[in-house]
Protein backbone atom coordinates (compact mmCIF):
# COMPACT_ATOMS: atom_id res chain seq x y z
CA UNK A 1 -32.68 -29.53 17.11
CA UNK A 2 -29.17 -30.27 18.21
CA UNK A 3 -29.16 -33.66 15.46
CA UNK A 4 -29.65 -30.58 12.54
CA UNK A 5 -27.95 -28.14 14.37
CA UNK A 6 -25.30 -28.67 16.29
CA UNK A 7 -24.13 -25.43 17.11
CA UNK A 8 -27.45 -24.00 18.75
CA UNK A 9 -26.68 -21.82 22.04
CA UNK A 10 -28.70 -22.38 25.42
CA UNK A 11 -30.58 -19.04 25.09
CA UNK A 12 -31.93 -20.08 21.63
CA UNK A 13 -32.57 -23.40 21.86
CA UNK A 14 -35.16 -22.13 25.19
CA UNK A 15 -36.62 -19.57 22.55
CA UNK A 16 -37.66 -22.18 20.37
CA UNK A 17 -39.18 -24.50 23.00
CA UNK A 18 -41.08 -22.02 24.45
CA UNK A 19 -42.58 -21.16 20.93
CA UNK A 20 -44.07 -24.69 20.70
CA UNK A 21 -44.49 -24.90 24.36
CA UNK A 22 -45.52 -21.43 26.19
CA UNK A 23 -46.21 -23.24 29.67
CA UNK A 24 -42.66 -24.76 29.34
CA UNK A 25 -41.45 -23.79 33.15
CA UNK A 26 -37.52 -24.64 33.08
CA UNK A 27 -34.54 -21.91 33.94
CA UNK A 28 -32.30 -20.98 30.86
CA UNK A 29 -28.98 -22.31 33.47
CA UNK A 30 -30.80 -25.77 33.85
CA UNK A 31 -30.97 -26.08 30.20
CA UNK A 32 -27.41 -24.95 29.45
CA UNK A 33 -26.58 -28.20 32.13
CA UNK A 34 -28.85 -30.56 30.32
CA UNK A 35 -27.15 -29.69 26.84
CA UNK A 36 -23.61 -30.34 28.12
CA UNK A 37 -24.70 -33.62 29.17
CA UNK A 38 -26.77 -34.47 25.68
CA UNK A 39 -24.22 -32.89 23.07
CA UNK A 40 -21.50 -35.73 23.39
CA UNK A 41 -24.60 -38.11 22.43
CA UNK A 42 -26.25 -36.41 19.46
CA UNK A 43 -24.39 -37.12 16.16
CA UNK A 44 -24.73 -33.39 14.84
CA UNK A 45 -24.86 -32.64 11.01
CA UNK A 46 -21.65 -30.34 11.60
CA UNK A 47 -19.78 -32.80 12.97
CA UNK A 48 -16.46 -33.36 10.72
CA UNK A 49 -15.38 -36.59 9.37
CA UNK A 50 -11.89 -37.74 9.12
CA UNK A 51 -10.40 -40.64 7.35
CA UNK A 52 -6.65 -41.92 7.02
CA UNK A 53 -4.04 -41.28 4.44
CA UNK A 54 -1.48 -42.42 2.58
CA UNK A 55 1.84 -41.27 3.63
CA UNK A 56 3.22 -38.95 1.18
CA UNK A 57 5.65 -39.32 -1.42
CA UNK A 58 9.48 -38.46 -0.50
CA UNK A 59 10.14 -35.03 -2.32
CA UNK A 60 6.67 -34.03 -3.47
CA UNK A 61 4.87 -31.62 -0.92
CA UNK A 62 5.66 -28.66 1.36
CA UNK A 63 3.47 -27.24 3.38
CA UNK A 64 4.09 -23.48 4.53
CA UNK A 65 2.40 -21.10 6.81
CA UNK A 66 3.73 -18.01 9.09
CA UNK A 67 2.66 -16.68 12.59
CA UNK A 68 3.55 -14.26 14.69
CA UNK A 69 4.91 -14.10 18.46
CA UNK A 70 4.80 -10.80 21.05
CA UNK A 71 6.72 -9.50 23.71
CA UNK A 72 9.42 -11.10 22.43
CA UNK A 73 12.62 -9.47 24.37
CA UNK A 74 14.97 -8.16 22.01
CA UNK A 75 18.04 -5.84 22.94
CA UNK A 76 15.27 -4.81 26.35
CA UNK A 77 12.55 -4.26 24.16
CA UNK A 78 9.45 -6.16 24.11
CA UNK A 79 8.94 -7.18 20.14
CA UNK A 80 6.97 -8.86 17.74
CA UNK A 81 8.45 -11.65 15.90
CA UNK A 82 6.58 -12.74 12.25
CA UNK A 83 7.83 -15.77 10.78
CA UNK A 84 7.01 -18.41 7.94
CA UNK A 85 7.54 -22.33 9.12
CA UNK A 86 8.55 -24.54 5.89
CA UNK A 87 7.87 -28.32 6.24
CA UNK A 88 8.30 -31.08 4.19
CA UNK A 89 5.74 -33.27 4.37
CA UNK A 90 7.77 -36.61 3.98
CA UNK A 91 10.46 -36.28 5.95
CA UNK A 92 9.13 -33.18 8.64
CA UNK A 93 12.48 -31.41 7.61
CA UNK A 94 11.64 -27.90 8.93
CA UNK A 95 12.87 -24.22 7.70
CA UNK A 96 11.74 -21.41 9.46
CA UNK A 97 12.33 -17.54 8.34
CA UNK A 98 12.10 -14.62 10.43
CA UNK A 99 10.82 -10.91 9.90
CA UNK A 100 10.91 -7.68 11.99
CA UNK A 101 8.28 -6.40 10.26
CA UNK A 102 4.87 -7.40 8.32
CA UNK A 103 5.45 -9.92 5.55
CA UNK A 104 4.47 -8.68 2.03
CA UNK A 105 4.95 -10.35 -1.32
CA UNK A 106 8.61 -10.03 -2.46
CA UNK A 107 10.16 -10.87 1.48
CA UNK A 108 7.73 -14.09 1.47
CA UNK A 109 9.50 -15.13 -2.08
CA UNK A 110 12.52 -14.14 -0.33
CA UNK A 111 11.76 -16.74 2.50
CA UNK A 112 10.96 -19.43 -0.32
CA UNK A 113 14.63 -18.60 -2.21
CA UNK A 114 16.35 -19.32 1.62
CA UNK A 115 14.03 -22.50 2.49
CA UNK A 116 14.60 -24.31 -0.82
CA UNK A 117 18.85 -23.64 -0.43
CA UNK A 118 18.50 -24.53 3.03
CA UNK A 119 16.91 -28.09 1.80
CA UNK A 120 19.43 -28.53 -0.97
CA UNK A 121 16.20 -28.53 -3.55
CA UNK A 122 12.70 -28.05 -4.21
CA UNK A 123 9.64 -30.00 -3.84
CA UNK A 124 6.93 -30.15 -6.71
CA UNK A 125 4.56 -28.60 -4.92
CA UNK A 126 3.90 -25.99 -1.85
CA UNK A 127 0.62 -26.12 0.20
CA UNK A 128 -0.97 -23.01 1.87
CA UNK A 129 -4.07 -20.98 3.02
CA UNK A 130 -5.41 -18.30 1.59
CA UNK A 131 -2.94 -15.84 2.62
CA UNK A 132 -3.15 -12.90 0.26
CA UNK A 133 0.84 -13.21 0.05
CA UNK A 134 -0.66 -16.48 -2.26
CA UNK A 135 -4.32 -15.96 -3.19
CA UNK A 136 -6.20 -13.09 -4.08
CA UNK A 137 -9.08 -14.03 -4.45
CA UNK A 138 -11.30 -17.65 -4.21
CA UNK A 139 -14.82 -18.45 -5.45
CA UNK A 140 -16.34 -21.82 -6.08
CA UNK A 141 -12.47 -23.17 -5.39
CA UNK A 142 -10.91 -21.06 -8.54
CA UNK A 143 -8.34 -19.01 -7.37
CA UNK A 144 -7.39 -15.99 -8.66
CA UNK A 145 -3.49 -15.78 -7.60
CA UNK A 146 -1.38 -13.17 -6.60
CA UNK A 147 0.63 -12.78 -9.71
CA UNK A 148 3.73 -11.32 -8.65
CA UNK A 149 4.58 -14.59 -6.54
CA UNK A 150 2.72 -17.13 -9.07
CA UNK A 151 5.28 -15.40 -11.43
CA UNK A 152 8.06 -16.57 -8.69
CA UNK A 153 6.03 -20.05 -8.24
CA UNK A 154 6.40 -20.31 -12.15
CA UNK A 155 9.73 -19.93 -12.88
CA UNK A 156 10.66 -21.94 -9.90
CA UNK A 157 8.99 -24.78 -11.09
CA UNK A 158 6.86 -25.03 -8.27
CA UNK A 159 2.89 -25.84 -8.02
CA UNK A 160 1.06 -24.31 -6.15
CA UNK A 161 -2.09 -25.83 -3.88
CA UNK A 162 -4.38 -23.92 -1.89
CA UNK A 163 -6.46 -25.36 1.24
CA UNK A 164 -9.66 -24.41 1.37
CA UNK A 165 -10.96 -20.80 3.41
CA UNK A 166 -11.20 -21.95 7.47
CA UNK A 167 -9.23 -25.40 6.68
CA UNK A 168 -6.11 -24.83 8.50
CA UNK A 169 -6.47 -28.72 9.22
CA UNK A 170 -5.49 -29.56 5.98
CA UNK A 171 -2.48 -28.63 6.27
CA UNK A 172 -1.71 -29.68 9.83
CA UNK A 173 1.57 -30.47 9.62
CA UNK A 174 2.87 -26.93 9.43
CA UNK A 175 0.25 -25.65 11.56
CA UNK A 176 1.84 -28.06 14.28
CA UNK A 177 5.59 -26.59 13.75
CA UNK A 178 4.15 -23.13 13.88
CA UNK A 179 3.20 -23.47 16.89
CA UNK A 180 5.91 -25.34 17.69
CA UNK A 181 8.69 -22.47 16.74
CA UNK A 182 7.08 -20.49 19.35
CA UNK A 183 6.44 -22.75 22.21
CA UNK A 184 9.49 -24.00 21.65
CA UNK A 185 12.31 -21.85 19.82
CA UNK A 186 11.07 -18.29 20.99
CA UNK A 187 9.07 -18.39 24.05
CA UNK A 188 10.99 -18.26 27.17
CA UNK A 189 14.26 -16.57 25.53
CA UNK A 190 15.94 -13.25 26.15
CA UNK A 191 18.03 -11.92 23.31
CA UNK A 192 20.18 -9.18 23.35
CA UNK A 193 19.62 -8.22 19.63
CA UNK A 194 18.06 -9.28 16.24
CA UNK A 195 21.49 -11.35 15.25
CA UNK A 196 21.39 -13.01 18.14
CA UNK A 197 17.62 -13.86 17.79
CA UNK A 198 18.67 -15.33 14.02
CA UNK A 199 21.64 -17.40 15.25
CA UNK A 200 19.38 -18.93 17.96
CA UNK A 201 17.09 -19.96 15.41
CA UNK A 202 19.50 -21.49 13.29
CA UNK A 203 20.94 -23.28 16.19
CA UNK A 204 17.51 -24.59 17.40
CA UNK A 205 16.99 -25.93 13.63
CA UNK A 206 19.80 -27.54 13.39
CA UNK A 207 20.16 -29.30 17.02
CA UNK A 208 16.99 -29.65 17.85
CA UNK A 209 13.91 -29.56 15.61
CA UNK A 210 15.58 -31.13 12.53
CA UNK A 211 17.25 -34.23 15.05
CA UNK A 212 14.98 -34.93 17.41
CA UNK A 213 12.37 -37.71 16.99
CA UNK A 214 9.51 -36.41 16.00
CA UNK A 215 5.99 -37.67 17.73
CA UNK A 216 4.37 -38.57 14.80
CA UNK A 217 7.08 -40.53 12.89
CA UNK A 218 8.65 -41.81 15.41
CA UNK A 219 11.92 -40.68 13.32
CA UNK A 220 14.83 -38.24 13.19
CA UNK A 221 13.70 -35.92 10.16
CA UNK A 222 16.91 -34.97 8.87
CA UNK A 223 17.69 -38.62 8.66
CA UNK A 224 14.86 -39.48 7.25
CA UNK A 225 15.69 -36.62 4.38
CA UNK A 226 19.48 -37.74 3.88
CA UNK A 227 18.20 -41.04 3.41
CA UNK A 228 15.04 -41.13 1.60
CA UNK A 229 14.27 -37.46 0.52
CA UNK A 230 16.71 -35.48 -0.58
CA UNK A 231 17.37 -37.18 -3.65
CA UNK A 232 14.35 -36.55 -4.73
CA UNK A 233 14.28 -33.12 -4.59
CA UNK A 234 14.26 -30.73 -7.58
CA UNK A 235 17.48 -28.65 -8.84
CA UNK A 236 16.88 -25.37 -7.30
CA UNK A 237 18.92 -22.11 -9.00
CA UNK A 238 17.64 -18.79 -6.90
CA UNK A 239 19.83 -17.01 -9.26
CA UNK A 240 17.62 -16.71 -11.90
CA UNK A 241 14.68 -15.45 -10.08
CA UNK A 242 13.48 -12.12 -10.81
CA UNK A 243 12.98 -11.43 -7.55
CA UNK A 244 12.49 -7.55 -7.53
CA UNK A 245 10.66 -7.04 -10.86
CA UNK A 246 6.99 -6.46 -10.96
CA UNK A 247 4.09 -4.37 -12.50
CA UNK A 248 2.35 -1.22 -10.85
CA UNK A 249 -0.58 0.94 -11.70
CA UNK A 250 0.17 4.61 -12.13
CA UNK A 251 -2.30 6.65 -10.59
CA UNK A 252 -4.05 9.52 -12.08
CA UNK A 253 -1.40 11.93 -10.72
CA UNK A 254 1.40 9.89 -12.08
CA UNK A 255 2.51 8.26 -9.15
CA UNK A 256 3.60 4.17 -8.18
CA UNK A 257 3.27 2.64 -5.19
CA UNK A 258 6.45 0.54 -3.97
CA UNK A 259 7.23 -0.78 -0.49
CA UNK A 260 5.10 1.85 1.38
CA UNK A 261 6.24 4.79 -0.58
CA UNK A 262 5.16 6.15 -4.29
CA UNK A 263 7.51 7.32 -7.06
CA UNK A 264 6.39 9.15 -10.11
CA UNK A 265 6.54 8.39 -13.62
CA UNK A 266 6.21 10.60 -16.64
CA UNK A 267 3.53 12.61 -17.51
CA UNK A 268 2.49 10.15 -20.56
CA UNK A 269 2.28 7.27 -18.33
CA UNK A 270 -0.26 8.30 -15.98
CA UNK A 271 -2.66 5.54 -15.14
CA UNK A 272 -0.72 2.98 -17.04
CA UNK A 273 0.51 0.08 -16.36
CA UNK A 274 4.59 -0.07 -16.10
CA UNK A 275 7.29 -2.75 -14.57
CA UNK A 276 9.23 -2.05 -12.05
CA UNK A 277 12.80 -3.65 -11.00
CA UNK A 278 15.39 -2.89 -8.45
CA UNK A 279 18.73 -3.12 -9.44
CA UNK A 280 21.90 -1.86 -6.64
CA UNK A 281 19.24 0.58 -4.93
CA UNK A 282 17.56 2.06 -7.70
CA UNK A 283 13.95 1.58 -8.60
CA UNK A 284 13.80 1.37 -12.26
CA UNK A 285 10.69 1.98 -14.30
CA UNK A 286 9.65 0.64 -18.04
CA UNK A 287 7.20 0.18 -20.02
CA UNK A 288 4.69 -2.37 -20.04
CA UNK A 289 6.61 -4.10 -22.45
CA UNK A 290 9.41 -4.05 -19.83
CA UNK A 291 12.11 -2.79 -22.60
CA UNK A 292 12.09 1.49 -22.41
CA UNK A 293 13.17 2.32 -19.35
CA UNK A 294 10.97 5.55 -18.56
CA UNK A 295 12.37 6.76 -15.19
CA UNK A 296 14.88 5.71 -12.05
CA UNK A 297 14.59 6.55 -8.33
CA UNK A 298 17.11 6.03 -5.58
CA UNK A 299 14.96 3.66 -3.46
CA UNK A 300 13.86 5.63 -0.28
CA UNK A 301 13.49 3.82 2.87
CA UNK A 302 10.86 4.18 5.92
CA UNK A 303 6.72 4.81 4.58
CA UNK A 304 4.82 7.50 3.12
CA UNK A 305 7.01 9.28 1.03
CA UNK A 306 6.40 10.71 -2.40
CA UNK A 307 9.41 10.86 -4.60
CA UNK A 308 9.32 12.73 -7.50
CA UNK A 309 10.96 14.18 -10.62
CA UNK A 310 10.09 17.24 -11.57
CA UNK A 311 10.78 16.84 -15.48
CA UNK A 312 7.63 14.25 -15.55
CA UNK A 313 5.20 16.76 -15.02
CA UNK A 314 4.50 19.86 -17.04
CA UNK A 315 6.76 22.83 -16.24
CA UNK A 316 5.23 25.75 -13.64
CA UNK A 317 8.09 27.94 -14.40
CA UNK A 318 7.79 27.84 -18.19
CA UNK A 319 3.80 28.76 -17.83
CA UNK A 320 4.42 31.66 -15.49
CA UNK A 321 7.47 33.06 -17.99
CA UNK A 322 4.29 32.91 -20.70
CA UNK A 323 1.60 34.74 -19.10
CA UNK A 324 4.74 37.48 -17.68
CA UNK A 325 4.90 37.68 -21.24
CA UNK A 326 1.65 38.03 -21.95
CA UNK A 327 1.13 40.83 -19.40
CA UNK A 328 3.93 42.82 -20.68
CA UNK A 329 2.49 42.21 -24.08
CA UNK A 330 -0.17 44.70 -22.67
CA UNK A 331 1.34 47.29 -20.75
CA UNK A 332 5.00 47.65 -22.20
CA UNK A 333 8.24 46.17 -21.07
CA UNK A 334 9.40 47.95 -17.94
CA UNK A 335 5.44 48.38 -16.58
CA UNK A 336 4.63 45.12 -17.35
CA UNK A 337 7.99 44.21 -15.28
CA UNK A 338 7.37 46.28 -12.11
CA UNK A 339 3.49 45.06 -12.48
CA UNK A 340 4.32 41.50 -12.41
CA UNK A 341 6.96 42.13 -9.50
CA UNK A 342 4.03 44.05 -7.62
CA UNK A 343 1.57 41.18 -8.16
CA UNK A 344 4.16 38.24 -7.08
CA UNK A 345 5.10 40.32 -3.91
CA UNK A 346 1.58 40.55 -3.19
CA UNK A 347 0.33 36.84 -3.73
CA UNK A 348 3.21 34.82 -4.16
CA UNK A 349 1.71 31.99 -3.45
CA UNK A 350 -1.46 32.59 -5.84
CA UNK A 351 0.93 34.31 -8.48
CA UNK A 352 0.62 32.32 -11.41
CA UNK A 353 -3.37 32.38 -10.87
CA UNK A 354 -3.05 36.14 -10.39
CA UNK A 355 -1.32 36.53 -13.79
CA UNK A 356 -3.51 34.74 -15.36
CA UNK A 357 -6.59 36.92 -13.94
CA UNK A 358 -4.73 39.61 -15.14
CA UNK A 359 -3.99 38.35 -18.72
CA UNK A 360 -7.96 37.76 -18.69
CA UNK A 361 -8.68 41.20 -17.51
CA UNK A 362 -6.68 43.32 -20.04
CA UNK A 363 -6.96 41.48 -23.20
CA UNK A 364 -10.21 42.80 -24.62
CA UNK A 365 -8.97 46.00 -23.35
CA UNK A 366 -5.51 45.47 -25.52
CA UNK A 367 -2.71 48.31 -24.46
CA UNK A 368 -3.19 50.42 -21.26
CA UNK A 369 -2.67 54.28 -21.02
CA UNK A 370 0.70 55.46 -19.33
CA UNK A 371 -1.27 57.47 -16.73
CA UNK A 372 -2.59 54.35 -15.48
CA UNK A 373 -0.14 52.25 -15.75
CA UNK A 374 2.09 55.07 -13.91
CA UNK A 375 -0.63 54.99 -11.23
CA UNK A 376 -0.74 51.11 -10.74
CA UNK A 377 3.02 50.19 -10.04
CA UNK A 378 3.11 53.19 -7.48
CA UNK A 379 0.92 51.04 -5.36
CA UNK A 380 2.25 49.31 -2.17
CA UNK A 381 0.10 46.04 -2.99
CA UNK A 382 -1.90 45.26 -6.20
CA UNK A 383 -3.67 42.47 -6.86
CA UNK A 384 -5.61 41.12 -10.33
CA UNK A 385 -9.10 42.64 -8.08
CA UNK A 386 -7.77 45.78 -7.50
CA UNK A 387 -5.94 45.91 -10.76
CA UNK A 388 -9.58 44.80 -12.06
CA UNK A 389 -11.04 47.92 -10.38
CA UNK A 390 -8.63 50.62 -11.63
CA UNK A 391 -8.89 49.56 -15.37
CA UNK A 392 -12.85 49.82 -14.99
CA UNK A 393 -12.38 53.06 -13.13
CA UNK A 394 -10.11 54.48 -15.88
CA UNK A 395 -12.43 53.80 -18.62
CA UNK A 396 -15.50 55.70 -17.14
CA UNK A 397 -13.27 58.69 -16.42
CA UNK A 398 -9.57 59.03 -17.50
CA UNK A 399 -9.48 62.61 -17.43
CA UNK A 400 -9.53 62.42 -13.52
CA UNK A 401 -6.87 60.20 -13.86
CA UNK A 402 -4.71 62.17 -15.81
CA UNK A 403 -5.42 65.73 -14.45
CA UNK A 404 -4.63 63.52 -10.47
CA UNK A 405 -1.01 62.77 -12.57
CA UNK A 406 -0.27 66.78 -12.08
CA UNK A 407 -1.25 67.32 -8.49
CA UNK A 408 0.57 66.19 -5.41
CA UNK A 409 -3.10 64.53 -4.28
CA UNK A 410 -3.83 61.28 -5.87
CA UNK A 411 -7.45 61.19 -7.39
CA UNK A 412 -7.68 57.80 -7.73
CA UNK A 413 -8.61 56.80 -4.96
CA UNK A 414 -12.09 59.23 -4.99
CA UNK A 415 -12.44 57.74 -8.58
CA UNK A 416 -12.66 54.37 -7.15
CA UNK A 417 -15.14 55.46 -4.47
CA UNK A 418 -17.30 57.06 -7.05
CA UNK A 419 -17.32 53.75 -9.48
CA UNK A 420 -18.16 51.41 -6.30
CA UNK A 421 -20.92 53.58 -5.60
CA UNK A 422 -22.43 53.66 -9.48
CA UNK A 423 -22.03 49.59 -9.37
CA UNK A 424 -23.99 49.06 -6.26
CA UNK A 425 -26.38 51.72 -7.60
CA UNK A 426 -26.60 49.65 -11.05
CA UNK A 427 -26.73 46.61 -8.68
CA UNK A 428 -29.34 47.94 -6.14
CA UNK A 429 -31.65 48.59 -9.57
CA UNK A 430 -31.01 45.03 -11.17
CA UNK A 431 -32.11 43.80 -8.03
């Protein structure tokens, strides 16, 4: 069992003796002790194989990975610390770039643009896991890249090479200086604020990780760079980089998403496709084309917030000045003004529904009667129901309506009693 598979737990491997031997009379704690002792003898089919290699070529390969450290203490607070470690294979020259927050995609190309000037140049290619900062997606080894920093990678004139999933040993060296920056640079230090957490860094880079002999070379890697590497490098020119342009995906409501918080676009572009760039605070939106620009933001920090101009969507105000003159289309000029106020003070917050209930209501009834118009704005509250009602009530008997107009007693409201009652009549004999 263990030669095929390797991995097998004490508990299981018991199971499966027992099924071919039921008598089998052994304790599951004296077989855990008997496979301690036989594992280190049994060449397991798991077991991986490693084989030398050539040392690498001065100025070809980087290797890059980040981490994370807590209860870091930072002006008395206890912090997390995320950082990306930058190695170059060759000479172990090491960068290493620090975050308060979460990495995403445009601070990690950030970290590249300040780890290339830091090493005077560029290597030919970088080396990583499959971070989703890198890789979106991996099947049957072809990657499918995040393009906004394969866009970076490109223009850079970097390659990019991806381990494979659960391989962190193929990129050892960096896995090694991750977790030496925290054994090392950040555990065991007090700082009294974030500048003085970035200086320390910097000073630990220069006087200690970058000039002290390292275990595997046996060598002093910024020596070994001066001498041997840094000629090789590539040209590196950051300022050239796009480094805030991008695409995003309007949603259905018109709205992108951009560091945490979503900006809308105009009304035509919902569910497009558009670029965006930031340029001295402002997010700018084009087209897909990346010519027309189609809207600008101020860009809003913190998370969760929806900015928005009102001029991309269709105009509320302009709708409800239609159906108020709709209504007034109906009932005459000053009614249909002291209606409308009546309705708004009643619902304002359903108003523009309520006209439009209304409009729906009187149009195959065309022009109302005075009377009843006189009796509707002397209400206290009306609403497109009520108003609904009265019209209904009117039409199966105006005379009460207008001989109530001469008395000091309203009928109106015994007309309204008398049509509820012939409805649920009519209804109890649908029923």
């Amino acid at each position: 069992l263990l030669r095929r598979f390797g991995n097998l737990k004490a508990p299981k491997v018991l199971r499966k003796l027992k099924a071919k031997d039921p008598d089998l009379n052994v304790s599951e704690r004296s077989l855990r002790r008997y496979l301690h002792r036989l594992r280190p003898i049994v060449a397991a089919a798991q077991t991986r194989y490693y084989e030398p290699i050539i040392d690498e070529v001065p100025g070809v390969q980087c290797q890059v990975d980040g981490g994370e450290l807590r209860d870091v203490p930072i002006g008395g607070v206890s912090s997390i610390v995320y950082f990306v470690v930058f190695v170059l294979s060759y000479s172990r020259l090491m960068y290493v770039s620090l975050s308060r927050k979460p990495i995403d995609t445009e601070q990690f190309i950030r970290m590249h643009d300040a780890a290339f000037r830091y090493f005077g140049g560029i290597p030919e290619e970088c080396v990583y896991d499959q971070t989703k900062l890198v890789v979106i997606e991996e099947r049957y080894r072809e990657v499918t890249f995040n393009e906004r920093f394969y866009q970076y990678a490109s223009q850079a004139g970097m390659d990019i090479r991806v381990c494979e999933g659960y391989d962190p040993e193929s990129k050892g060296k960096v896995e090694s200086g991750v977790k030496y920056v925290k054994g090392d640079c950040l555990y065991g230090e007090v700082f009294a604020d974030w500048t003085a957490l970035e200086v320390h860094l910097r000073t630990w880079l220069d006087e200690v990780a970058n000039e002290r002999v390292h275990g595997t070379t046996g060598k002093v890697p910024v020596q070994v760079y001066d001498q041997r590497e840094r000629q090789t490098m590539r040209p590196y020119e950051s300022a050239h980089l796009p480094l805030a342009q991008c695409t995003r995906k309007a949603d259905k409501t018109g709205l992108i998403s951009f560091k945490a918080n979503k900006y809308s676009v105009p009304l035509a572009y919902q569910q497009s496709t558009v670029q965006v760039e930031v340029i001295n605070d402002q997010l700018v939106i084009r087209e897909a084309l990346g010519s027309l620009e189609i809207a600008r933001h101020p860009l809003q920090p913190g998370k969760g917030q929806i900015i928005k101009n009102t001029d991309h969507y269709r105009d509320t105000q302009a709708r409800i000045a239609d159906y108020e003159a709709r209504v007034r289309h109906h009932t005459g000029e000053e009614h249909g003004r002291q209606l409308c106020g009546l309705l708004k003070q009643t619902s304002p917050k359903i108003y523009k529904d309520q006209l439009r209930a209304v409009i729906n209501i009187l149009s195959p009834v065309g022009a109302l009667d005075a009377v009843l118009l006189d009796r509707l704005v002397e209400r206290p509250r009306l609403t497109a129901t009520q108003l609904r009602d009265y019209v209904m009530a009117y039409q199966h008997n105006p005379e009460g309506f207008e001989r109530s107009s001469d008395s000091h007693t309203s009928a109106a409201p015994e007309l309204l009693s008398r049509y509820a009652s012939l409805t649920e009549q009519h209804r109890g004999v649908t029923r």
